[in-house]
C-alpha atoms as a PDB file:
ATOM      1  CA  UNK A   1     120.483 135.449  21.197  1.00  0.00           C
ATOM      2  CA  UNK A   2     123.561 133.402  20.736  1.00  0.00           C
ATOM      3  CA  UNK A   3     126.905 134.881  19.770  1.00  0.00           C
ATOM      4  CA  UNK A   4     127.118 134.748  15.818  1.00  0.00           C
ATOM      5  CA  UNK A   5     130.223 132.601  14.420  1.00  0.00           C
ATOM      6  CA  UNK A   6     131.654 134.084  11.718  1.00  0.00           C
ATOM      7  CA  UNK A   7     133.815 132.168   9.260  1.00  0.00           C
ATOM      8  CA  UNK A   8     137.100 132.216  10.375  1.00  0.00           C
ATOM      9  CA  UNK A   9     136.169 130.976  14.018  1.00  0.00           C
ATOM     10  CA  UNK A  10     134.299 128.253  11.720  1.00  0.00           C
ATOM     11  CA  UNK A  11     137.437 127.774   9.868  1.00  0.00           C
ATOM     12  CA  UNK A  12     139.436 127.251  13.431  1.00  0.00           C
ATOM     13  CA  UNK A  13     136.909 124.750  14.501  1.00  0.00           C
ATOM     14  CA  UNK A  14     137.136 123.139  11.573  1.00  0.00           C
ATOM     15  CA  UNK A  15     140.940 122.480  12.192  1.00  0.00           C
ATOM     16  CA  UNK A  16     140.917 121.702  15.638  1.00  0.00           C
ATOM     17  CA  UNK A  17     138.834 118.858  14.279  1.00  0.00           C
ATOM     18  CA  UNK A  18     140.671 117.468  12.024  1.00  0.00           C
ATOM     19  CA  UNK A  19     138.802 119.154   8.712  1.00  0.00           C
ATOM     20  CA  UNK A  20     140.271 120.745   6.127  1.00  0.00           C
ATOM     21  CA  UNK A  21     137.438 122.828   4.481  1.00  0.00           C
ATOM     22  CA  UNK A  22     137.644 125.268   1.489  1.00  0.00           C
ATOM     23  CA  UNK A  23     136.132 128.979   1.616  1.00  0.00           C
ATOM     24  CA  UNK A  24     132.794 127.616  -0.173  1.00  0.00           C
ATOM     25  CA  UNK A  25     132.603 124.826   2.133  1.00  0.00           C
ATOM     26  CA  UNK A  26     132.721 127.004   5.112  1.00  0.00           C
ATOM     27  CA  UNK A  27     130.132 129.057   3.052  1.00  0.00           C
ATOM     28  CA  UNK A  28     127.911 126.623   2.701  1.00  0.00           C
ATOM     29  CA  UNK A  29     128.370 125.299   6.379  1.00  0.00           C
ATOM     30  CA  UNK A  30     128.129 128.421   8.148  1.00  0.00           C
ATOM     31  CA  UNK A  31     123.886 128.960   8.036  1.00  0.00           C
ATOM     32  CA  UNK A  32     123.626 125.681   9.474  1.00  0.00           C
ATOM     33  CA  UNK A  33     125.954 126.223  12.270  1.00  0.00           C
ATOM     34  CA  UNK A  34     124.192 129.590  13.312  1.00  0.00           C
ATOM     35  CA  UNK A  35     120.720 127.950  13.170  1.00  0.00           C
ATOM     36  CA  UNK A  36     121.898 124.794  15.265  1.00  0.00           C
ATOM     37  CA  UNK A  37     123.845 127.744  17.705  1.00  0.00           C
ATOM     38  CA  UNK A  38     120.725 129.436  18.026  1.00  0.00           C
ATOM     39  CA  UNK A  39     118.494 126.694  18.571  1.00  0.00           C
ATOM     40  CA  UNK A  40     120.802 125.451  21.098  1.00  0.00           C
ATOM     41  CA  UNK A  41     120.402 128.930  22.972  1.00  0.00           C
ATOM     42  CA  UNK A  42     116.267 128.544  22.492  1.00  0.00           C
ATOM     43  CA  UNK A  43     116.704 125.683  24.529  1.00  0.00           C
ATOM     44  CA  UNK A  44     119.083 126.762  27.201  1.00  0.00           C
ATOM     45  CA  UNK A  45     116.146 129.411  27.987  1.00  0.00           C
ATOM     46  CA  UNK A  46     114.066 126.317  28.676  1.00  0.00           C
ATOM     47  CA  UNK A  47     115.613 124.214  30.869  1.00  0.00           C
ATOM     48  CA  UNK A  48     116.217 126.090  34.566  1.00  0.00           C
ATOM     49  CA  UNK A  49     118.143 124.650  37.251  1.00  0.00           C
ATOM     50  CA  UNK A  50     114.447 124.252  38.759  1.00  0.00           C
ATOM     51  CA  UNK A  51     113.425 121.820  36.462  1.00  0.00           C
ATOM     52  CA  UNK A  52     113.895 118.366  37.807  1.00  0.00           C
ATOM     53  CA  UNK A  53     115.755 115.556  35.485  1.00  0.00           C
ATOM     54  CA  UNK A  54     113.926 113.832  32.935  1.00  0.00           C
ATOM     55  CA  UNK A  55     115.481 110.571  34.479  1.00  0.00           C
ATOM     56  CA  UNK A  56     116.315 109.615  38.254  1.00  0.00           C
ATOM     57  CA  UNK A  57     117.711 106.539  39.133  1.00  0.00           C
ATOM     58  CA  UNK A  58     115.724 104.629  41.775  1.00  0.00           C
ATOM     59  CA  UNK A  59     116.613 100.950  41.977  1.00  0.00           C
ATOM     60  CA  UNK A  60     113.624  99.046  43.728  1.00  0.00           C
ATOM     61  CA  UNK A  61     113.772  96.231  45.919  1.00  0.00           C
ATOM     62  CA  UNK A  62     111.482  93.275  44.935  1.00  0.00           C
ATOM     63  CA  UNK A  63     111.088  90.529  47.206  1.00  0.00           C
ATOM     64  CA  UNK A  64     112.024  87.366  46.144  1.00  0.00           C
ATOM     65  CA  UNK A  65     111.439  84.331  47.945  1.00  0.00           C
END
């Protein structure tokens, strides 16, 4: 599971961004952050340094006459 945030690390990010946020504000963010943290973990147990890229660059030649 990810590491929980708790409000005053909130708060911090909050500043280092450029937001000024009261207590409720931060209150009212902080469920959301911990959901998008955790579902941002669920998917880090997905992806392994196995799987291959969704996209690869190829560049094909084409004849042209």
């Amino acid at each position: 599971m990810a590491s929980e945030i708790t409000r005053d690390e909130l708060r911090v990010r909050a500043v280092r961004a450029g937001l000024e946020l009261s207590e409720d504000e931060l209150d009212q963010l902080l469920p959301g952050v911990k959901r998008a943290y955790n579902q941002a973990d669920d998917l880090r147990k997905l992806v392994t340094n196995a799987d291959e890229p969704a996209a690869v660059f190829a560049p094909a030649r084409s004849k042209r006459e």
